[in-house]
Structures are given as C-alpha cells and as structure tokens.
C-alpha atoms as a PDB file:
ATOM      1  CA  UNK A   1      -0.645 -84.436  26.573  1.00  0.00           C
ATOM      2  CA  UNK A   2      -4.261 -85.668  25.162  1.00  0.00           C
ATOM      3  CA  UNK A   3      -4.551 -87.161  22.077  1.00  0.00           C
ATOM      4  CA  UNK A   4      -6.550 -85.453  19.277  1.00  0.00           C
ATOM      5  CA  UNK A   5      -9.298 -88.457  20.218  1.00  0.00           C
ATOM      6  CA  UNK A   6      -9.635 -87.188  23.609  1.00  0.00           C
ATOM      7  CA  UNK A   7      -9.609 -83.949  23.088  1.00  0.00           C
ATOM      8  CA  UNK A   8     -12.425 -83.953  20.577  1.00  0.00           C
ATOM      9  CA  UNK A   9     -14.294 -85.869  23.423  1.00  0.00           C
ATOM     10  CA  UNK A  10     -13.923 -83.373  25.507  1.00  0.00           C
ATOM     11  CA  UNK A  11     -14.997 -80.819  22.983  1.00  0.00           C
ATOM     12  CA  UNK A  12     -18.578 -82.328  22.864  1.00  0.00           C
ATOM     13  CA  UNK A  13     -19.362 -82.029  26.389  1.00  0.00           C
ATOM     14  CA  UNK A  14     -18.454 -78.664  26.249  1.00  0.00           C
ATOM     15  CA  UNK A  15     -20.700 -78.477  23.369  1.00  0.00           C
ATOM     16  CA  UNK A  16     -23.907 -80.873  25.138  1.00  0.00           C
ATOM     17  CA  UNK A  17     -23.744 -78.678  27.943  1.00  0.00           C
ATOM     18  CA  UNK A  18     -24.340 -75.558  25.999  1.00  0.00           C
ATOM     19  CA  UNK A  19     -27.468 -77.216  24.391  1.00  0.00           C
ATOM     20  CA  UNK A  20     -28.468 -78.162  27.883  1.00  0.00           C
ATOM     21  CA  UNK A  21     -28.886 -74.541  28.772  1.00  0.00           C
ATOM     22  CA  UNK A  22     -32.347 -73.041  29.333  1.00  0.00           C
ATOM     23  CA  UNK A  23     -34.168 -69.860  28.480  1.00  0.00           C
ATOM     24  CA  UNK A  24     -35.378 -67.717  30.896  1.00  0.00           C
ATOM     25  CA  UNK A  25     -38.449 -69.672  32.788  1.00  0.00           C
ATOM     26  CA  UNK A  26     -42.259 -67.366  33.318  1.00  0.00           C
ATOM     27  CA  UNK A  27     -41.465 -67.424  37.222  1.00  0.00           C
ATOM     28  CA  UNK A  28     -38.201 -65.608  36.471  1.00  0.00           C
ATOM     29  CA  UNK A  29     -39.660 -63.167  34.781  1.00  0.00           C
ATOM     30  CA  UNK A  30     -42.334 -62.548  37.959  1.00  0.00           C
ATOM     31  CA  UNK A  31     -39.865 -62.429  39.965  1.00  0.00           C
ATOM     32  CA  UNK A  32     -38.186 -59.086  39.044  1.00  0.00           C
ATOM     33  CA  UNK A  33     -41.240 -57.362  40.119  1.00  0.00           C
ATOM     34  CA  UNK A  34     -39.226 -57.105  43.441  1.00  0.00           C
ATOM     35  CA  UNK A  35     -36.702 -54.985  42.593  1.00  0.00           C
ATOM     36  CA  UNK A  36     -38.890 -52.710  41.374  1.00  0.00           C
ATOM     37  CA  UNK A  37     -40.005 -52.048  44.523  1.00  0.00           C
ATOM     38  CA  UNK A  38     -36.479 -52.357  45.965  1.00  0.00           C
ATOM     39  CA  UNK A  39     -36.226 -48.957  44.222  1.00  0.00           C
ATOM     40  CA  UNK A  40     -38.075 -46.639  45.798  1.00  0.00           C
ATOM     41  CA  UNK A  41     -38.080 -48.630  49.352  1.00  0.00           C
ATOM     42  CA  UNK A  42     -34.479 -48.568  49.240  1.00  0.00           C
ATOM     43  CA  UNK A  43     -32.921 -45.930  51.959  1.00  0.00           C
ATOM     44  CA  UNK A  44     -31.254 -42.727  49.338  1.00  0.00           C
ATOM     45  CA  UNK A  45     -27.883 -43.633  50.766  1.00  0.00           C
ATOM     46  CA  UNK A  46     -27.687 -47.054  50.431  1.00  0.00           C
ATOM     47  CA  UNK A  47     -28.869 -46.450  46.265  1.00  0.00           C
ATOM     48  CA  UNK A  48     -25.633 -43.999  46.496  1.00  0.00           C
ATOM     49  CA  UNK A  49     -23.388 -46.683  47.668  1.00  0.00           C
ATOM     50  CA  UNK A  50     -25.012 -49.280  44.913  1.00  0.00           C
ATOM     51  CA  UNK A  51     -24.138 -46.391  42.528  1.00  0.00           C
ATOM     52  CA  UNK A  52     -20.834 -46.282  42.888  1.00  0.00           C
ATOM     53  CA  UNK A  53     -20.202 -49.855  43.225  1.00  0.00           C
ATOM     54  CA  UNK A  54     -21.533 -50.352  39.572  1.00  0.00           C
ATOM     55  CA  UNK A  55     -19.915 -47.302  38.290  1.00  0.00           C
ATOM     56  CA  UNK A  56     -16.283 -48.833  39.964  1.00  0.00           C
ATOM     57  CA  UNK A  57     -17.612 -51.879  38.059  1.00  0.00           C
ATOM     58  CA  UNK A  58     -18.219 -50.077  34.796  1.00  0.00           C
ATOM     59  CA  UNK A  59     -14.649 -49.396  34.605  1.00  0.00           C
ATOM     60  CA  UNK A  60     -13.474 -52.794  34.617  1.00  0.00           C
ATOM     61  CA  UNK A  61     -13.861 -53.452  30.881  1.00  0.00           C
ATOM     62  CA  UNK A  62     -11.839 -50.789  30.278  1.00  0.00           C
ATOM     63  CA  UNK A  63      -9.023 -51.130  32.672  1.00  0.00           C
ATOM     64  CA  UNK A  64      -9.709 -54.140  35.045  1.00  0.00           C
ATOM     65  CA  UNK A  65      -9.839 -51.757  38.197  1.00  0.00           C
ATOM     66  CA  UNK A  66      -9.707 -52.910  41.383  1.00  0.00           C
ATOM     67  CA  UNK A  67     -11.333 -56.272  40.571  1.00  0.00           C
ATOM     68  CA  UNK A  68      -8.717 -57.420  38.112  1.00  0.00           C
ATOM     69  CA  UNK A  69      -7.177 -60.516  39.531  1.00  0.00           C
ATOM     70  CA  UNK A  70      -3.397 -61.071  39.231  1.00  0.00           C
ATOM     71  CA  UNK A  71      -1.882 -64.163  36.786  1.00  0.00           C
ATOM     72  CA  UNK A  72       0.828 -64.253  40.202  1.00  0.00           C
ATOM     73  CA  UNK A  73      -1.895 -65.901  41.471  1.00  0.00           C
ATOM     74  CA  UNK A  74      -1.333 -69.426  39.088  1.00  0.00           C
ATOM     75  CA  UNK A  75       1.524 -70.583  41.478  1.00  0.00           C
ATOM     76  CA  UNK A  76      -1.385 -70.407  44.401  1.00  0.00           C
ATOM     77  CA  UNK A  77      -2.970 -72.103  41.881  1.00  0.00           C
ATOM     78  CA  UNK A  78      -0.828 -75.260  41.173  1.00  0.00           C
ATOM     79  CA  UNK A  79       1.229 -75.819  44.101  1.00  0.00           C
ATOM     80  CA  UNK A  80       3.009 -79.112  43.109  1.00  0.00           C
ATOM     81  CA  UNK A  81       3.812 -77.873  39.657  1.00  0.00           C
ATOM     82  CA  UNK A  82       6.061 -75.128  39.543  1.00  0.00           C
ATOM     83  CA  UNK A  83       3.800 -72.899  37.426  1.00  0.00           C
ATOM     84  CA  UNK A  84       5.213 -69.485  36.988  1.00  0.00           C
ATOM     85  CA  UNK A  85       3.912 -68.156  34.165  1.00  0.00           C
ATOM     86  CA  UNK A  86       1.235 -68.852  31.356  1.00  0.00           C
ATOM     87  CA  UNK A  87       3.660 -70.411  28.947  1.00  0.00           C
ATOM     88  CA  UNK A  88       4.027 -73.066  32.282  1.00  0.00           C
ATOM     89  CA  UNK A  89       0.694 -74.408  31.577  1.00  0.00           C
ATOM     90  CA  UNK A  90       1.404 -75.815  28.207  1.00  0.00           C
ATOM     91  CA  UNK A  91       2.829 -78.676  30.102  1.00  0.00           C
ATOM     92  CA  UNK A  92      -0.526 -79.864  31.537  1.00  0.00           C
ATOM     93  CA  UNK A  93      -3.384 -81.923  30.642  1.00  0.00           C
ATOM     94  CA  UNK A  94      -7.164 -80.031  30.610  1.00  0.00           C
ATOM     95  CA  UNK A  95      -8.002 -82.655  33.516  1.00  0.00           C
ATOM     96  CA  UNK A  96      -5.465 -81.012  35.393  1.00  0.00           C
ATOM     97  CA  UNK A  97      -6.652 -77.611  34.589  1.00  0.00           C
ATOM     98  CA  UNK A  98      -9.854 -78.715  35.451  1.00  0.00           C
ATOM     99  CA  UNK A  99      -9.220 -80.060  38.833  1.00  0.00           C
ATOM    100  CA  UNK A 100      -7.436 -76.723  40.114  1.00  0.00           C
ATOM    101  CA  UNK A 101     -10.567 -75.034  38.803  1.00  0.00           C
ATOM    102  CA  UNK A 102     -13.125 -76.817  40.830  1.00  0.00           C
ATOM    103  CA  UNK A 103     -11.134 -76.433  43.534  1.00  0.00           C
ATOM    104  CA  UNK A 104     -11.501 -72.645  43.244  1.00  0.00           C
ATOM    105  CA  UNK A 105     -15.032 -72.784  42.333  1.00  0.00           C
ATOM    106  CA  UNK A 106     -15.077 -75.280  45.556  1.00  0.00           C
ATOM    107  CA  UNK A 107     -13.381 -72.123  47.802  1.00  0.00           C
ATOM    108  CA  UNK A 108     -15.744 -69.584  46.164  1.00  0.00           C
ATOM    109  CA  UNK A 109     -19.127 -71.214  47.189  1.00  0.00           C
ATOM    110  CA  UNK A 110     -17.889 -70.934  50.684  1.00  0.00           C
ATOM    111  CA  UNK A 111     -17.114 -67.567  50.334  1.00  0.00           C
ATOM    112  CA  UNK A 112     -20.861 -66.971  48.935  1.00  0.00           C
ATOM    113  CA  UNK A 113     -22.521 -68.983  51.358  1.00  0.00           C
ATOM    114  CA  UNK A 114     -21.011 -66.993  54.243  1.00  0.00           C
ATOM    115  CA  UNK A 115     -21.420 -63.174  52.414  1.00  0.00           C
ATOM    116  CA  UNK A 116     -24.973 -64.087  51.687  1.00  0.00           C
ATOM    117  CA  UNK A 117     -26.168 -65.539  55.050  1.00  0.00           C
ATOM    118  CA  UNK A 118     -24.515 -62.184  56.368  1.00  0.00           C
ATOM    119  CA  UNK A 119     -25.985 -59.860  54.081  1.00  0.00           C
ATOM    120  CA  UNK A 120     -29.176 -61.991  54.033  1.00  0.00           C
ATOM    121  CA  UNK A 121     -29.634 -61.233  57.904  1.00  0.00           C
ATOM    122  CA  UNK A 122     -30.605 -57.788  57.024  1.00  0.00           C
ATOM    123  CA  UNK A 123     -33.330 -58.287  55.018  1.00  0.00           C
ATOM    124  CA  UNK A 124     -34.439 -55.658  52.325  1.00  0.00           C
ATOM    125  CA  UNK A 125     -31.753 -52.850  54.158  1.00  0.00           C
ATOM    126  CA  UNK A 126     -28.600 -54.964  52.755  1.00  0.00           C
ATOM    127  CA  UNK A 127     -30.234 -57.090  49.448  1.00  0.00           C
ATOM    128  CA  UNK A 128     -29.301 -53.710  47.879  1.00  0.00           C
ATOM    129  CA  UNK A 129     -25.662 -54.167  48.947  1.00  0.00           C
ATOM    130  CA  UNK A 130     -25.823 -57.917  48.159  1.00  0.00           C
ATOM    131  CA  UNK A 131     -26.397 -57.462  44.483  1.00  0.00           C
ATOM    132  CA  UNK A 132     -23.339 -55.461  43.474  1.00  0.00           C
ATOM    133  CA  UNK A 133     -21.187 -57.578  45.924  1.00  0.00           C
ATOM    134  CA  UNK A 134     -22.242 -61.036  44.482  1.00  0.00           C
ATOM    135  CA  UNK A 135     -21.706 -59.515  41.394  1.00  0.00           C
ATOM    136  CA  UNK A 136     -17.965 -58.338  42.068  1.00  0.00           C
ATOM    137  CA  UNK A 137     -17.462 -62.211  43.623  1.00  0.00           C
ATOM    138  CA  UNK A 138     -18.742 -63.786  40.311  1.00  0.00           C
ATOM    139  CA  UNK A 139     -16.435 -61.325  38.113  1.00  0.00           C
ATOM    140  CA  UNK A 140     -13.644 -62.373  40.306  1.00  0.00           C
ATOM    141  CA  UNK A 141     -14.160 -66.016  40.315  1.00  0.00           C
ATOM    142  CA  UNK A 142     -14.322 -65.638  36.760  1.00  0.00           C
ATOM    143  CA  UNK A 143     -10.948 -63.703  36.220  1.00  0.00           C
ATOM    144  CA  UNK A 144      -9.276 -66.745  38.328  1.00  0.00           C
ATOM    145  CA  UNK A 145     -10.870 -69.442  35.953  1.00  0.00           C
ATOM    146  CA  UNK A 146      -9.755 -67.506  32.861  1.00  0.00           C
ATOM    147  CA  UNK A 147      -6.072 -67.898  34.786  1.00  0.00           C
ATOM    148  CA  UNK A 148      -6.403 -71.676  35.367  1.00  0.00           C
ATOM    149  CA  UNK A 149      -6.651 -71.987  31.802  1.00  0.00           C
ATOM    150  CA  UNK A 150      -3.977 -70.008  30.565  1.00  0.00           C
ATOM    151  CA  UNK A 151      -5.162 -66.506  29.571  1.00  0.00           C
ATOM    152  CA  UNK A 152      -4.770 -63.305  31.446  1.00  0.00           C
ATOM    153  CA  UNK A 153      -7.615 -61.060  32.157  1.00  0.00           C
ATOM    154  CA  UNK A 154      -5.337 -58.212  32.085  1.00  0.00           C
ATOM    155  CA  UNK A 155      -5.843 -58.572  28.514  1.00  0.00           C
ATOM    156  CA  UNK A 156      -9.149 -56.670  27.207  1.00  0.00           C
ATOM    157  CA  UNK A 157     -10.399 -59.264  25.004  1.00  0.00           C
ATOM    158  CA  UNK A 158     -10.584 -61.328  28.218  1.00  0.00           C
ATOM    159  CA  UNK A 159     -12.139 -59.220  30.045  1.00  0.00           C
ATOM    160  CA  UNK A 160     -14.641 -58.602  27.539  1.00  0.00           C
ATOM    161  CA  UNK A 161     -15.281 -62.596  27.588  1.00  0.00           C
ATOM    162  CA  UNK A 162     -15.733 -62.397  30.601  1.00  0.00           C
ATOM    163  CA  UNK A 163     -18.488 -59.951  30.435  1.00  0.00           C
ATOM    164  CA  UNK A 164     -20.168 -62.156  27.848  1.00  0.00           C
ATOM    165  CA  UNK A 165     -20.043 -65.115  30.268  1.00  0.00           C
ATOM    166  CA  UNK A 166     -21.882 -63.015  32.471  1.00  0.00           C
ATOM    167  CA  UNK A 167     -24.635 -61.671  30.218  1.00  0.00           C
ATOM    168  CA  UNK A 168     -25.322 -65.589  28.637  1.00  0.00           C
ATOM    169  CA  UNK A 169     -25.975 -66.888  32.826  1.00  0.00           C
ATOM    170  CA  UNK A 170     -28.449 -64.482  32.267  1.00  0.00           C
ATOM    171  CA  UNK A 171     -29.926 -64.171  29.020  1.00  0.00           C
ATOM    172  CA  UNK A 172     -33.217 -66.047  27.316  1.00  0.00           C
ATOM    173  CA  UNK A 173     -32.770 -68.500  25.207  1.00  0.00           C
ATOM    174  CA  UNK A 174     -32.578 -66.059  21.675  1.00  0.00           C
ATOM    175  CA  UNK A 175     -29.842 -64.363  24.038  1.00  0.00           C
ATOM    176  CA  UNK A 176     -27.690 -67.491  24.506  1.00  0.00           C
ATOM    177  CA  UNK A 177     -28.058 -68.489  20.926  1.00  0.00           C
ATOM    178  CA  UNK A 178     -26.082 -65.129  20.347  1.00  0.00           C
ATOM    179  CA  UNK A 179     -23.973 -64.855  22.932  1.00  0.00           C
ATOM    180  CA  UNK A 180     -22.947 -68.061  22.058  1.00  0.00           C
ATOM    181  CA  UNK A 181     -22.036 -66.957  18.372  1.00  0.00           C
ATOM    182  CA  UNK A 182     -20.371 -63.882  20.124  1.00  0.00           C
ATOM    183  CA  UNK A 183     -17.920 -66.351  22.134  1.00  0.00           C
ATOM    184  CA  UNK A 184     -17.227 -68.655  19.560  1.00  0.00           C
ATOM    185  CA  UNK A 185     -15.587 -65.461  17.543  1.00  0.00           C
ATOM    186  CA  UNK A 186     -13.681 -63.964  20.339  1.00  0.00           C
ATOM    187  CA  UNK A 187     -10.331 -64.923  19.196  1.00  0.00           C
ATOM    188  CA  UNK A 188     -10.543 -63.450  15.763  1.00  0.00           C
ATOM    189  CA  UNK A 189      -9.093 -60.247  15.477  1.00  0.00           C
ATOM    190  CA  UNK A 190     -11.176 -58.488  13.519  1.00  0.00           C
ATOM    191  CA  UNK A 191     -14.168 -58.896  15.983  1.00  0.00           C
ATOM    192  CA  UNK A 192     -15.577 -57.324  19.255  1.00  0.00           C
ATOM    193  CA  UNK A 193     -11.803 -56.669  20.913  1.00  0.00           C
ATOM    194  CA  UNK A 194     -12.020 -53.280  18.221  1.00  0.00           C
ATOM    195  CA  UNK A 195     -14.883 -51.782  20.012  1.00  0.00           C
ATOM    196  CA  UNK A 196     -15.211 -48.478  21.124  1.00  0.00           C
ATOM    197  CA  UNK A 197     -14.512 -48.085  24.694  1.00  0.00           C
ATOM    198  CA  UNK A 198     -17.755 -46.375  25.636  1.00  0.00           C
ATOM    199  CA  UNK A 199     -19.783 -49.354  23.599  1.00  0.00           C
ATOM    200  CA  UNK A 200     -18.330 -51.783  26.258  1.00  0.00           C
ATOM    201  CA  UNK A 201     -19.106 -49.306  29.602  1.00  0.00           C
ATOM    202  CA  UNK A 202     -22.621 -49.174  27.618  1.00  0.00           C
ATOM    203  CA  UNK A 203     -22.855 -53.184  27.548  1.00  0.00           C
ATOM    204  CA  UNK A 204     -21.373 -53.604  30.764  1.00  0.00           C
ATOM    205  CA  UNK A 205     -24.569 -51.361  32.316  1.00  0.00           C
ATOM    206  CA  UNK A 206     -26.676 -53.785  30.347  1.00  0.00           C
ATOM    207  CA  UNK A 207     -24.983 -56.796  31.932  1.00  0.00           C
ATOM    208  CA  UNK A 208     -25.608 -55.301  35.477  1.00  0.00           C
ATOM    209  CA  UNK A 209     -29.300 -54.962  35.163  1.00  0.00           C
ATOM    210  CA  UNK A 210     -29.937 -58.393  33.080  1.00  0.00           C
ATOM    211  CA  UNK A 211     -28.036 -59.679  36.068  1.00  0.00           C
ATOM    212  CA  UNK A 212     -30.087 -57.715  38.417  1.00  0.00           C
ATOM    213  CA  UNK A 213     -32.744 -58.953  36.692  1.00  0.00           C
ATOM    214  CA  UNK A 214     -32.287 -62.274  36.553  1.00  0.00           C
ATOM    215  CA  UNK A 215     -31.635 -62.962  40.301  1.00  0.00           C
ATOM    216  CA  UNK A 216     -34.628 -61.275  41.452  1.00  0.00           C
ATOM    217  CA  UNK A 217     -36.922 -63.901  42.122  1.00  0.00           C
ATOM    218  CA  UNK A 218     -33.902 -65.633  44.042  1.00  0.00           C
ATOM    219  CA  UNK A 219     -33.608 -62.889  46.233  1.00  0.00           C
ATOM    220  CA  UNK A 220     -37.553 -62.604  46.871  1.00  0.00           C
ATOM    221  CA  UNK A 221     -37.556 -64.138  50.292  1.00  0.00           C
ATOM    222  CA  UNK A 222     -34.110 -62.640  51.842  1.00  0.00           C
ATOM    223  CA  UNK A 223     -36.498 -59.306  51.661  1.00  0.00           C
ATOM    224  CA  UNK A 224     -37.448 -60.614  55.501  1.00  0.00           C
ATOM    225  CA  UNK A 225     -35.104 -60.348  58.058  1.00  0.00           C
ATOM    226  CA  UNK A 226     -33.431 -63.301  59.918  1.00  0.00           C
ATOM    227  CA  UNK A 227     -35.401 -65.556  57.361  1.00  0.00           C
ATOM    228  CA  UNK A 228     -33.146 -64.200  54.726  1.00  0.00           C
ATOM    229  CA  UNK A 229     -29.847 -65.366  56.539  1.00  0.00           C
ATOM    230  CA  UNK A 230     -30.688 -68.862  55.179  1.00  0.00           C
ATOM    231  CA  UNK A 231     -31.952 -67.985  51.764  1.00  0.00           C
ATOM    232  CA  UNK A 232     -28.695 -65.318  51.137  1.00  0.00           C
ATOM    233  CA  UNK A 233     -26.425 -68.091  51.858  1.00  0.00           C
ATOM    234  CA  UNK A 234     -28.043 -70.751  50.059  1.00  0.00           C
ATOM    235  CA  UNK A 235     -28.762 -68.620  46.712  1.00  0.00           C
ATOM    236  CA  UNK A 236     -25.592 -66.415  46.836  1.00  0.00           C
ATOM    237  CA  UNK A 237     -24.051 -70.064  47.075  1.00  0.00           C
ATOM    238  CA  UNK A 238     -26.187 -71.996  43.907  1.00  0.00           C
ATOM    239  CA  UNK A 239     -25.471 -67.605  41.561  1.00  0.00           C
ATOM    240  CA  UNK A 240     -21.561 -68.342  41.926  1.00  0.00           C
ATOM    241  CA  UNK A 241     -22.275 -72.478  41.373  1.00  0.00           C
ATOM    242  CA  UNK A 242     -23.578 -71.302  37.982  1.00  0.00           C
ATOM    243  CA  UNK A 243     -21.390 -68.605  37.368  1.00  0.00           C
ATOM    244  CA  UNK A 244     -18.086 -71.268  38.010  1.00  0.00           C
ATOM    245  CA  UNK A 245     -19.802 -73.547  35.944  1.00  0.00           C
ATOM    246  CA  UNK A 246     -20.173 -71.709  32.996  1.00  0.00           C
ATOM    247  CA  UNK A 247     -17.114 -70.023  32.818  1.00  0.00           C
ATOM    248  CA  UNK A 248     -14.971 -73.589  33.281  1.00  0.00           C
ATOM    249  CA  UNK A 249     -16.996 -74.664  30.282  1.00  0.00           C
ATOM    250  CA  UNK A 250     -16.363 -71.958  28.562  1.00  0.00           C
ATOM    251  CA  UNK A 251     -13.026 -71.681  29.180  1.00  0.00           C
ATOM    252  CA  UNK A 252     -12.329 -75.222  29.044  1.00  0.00           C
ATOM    253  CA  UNK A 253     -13.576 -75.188  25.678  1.00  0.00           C
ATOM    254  CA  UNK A 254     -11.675 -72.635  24.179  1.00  0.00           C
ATOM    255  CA  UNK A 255      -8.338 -74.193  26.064  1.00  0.00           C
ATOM    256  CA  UNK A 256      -9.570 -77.675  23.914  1.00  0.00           C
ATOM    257  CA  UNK A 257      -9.709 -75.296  20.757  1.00  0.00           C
ATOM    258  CA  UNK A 258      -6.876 -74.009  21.070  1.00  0.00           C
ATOM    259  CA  UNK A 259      -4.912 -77.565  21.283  1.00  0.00           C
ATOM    260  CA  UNK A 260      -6.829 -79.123  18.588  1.00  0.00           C
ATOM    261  CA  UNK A 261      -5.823 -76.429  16.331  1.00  0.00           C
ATOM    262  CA  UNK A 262      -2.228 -76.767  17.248  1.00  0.00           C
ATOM    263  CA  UNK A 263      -2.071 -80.382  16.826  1.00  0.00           C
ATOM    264  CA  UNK A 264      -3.641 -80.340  13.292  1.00  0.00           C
ATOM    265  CA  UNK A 265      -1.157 -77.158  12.448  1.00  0.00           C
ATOM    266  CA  UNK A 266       1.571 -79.649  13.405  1.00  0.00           C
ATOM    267  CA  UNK A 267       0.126 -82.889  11.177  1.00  0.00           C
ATOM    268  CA  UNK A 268      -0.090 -80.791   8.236  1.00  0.00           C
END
C-alpha cells in the first residue's frame, strides 16, 4: 500500500485539478440559443419520447432504475485480481484503481464516438434523442467509476454524488465553488444523504437542463444532416472525456481520503 507521503501527493493533484477548472465561457452561454429553437422545431413525438427518458432518469436518485450499474461488474473490472467484492479492493494501490478506470473511460469514448456519429447523421430529427442518451452514457460511466473505487452506487448517497458530479461539469464558476463544498461533505452523515426524496427528483430536473444547457453550443452544428455524423461523434466523444475525467478525480480523491484517514486513525 502507499505511504502517507504518496498519498498526500496524490491528494494535491486531485486538488490542482479542481482549481484548474473553468467557469462557464460567453460562447457557451450563446450557444444555448439552439435549443431553444430545438423546442418548438422538434416533431411532438419525438419531445414525448425525450419526456419519458428524463422522467425514467428522474427516478434514478431515488432508486437507481434501470441505469443502476451492478458492483458484479468489479470482477469484469480486475481480471487478474480476484476481486469479488468491495472489501477486495482494500488490497490495491490507487494506481491500480486508476489504471482499470481509464481503461473504462478508454471503452466509453468508443461507445460515444460511435452513438454520436449515428445519432449525429440525423441532424436536428435525432439531436433531441442524443441529449437524453449521452446523458444516460455519462450517468453510467459514472456508476462504473464509483465501482472501481470501492463504493456502490446502489447506495443513495452515491448516487446523489453522482448527480453532483454531473451538475459541477456543468456549472459556472460560483457553481463549482459550491458544488465543490457540497462534495467535500458527502460522507458526513448529517448532510445531503437526509434529503427529502422529492428535493433530489427536483435537483435531478435541474441537473438535466444545466446539462442541456451546457452542451448546446457543442451540438450547434450536428443540427445539419450528414455534417453532423462527424461533429456527434467527435463531441459525444470529448462530453463523456470530461465526464470520466471528473468523476476519476473525484472519486480518486475521496478513495485518497479515505486512506489517509485510516492510516492516521492507526498512528494515533
């Protein structure tokens, strides 16, 4: 296992990488003006099908749904290890935790690339469908990450993390500042795991618009059809690169946290 020295090292990338994280930039903001006009352009049963999509999503803070990932999944995970359960992973070093996550982040760009170069073909008649479906691909991708590191989004408080992961890729600067506050509590028990389950539906709306949002500029171009089968795959590809890389940092953090805290428990 890593030393208390290299764990604290570890630590403070974590912690120069949240620093490195920018606001929201002025073309960003222009660019939602698209989706604006996705709404009324946008076919009445296509906006049905989006509909439901979110409102399957909405329930996944509260249950996990159909987009909950299985922990049976860590022995896909770590091959050569013989990992079987959560407990398992106590025996390895972050590195290695790390390297089985970019390997999944690694298999989920290639899964992007190819949904958004397919969805991206159809110009302005499937962007609608895109959203909600790059959406479900980030959640999932960030279920799987949460697993690498040893906690299981079966759990609420996870799942709730996760959510927060999702609404700092895209917040404004002020938002990051608090999300960031936000994820540095989630382990104490007195904090957001007590809320009411219709506060976290209600933020989990809010998470799917900012999101929305946030990618609309992206998703400007793949309005045209054929032209958008490059720009889907390439910025379906770079939403779940970001995604991945926040929630290993995040994760990876809280993993090197969590170890620091036992080792000092154990000096004193």
């Amino acid at each position: 296992m890593e030393t208390i020295e290299v764990l604290q090292k570890k630590k403070e990338e974590c912690e120069r990488w949240e620093k490195d994280q920018s606001g929201l930039w002025f073309w960003e903001k222009i660019g939602r003006i698209p989706f604006k006009f996705l709404d009324k352009l946008t076919p009445a049963f296509i906006q049905k099908k989006v509909g439901v999509i979110l409102d399957e999503l909405g329930h996944y803070v509260q249950s996990g749904g159909q987009y909950l990932s299985s922990s049976r999944s860590l022995t896909s995970y770590y091959p050569k290890k013989n990992i079987q359960s959560f407990s398992d992973l106590n025996n390895l070093s972050i590195e290695e935790m790390d390297q089985a996550v970019s390997k999944l982040a690694a298999n989920r760009k290639r899964f992007a690339t190819i949904q958004g170069a397919s969805t991206g073909a159809g110009g302005i008649f499937t962007l609608s469908i895109d959203v909600p479906v790059l959406l479900g691909t980030q959640l999932k991708t960030l279920q799987d990450i949460a697993i690498c590191y040893g906690y299981d989004p079966n759990e609420k408080k996870e799942r709730l993390f996760i959510v927060k992961i999702l609404q700092f890729v895209s917040a404004d600067i002020v938002g990051k500042e608090t999300i960031l506050k936000q994820l540095s509590r989630i382990d104490d028990a007195d904090d957001a795991v007590k809320r009411e389950v219709v506060s976290e539906l209600q933020g989990w709306r809010e998470v799917v618009l900012a999101y929305r949002d946030h990618i609309g500029w992206k998703k400007l171009f793949q309005i045209i059809p054929i032209a958008g089968f490059l720009f889907g795959a390439f910025i379906n590809r770079s939403s779940v690169s970001d995604i991945a890389e926040a929630g290993m940092m995040f994760y990876r953090k809280r993993k090197i946290q969590e170890r620091l805290s036992t080792y000092k428990s154990t000096l004193q």
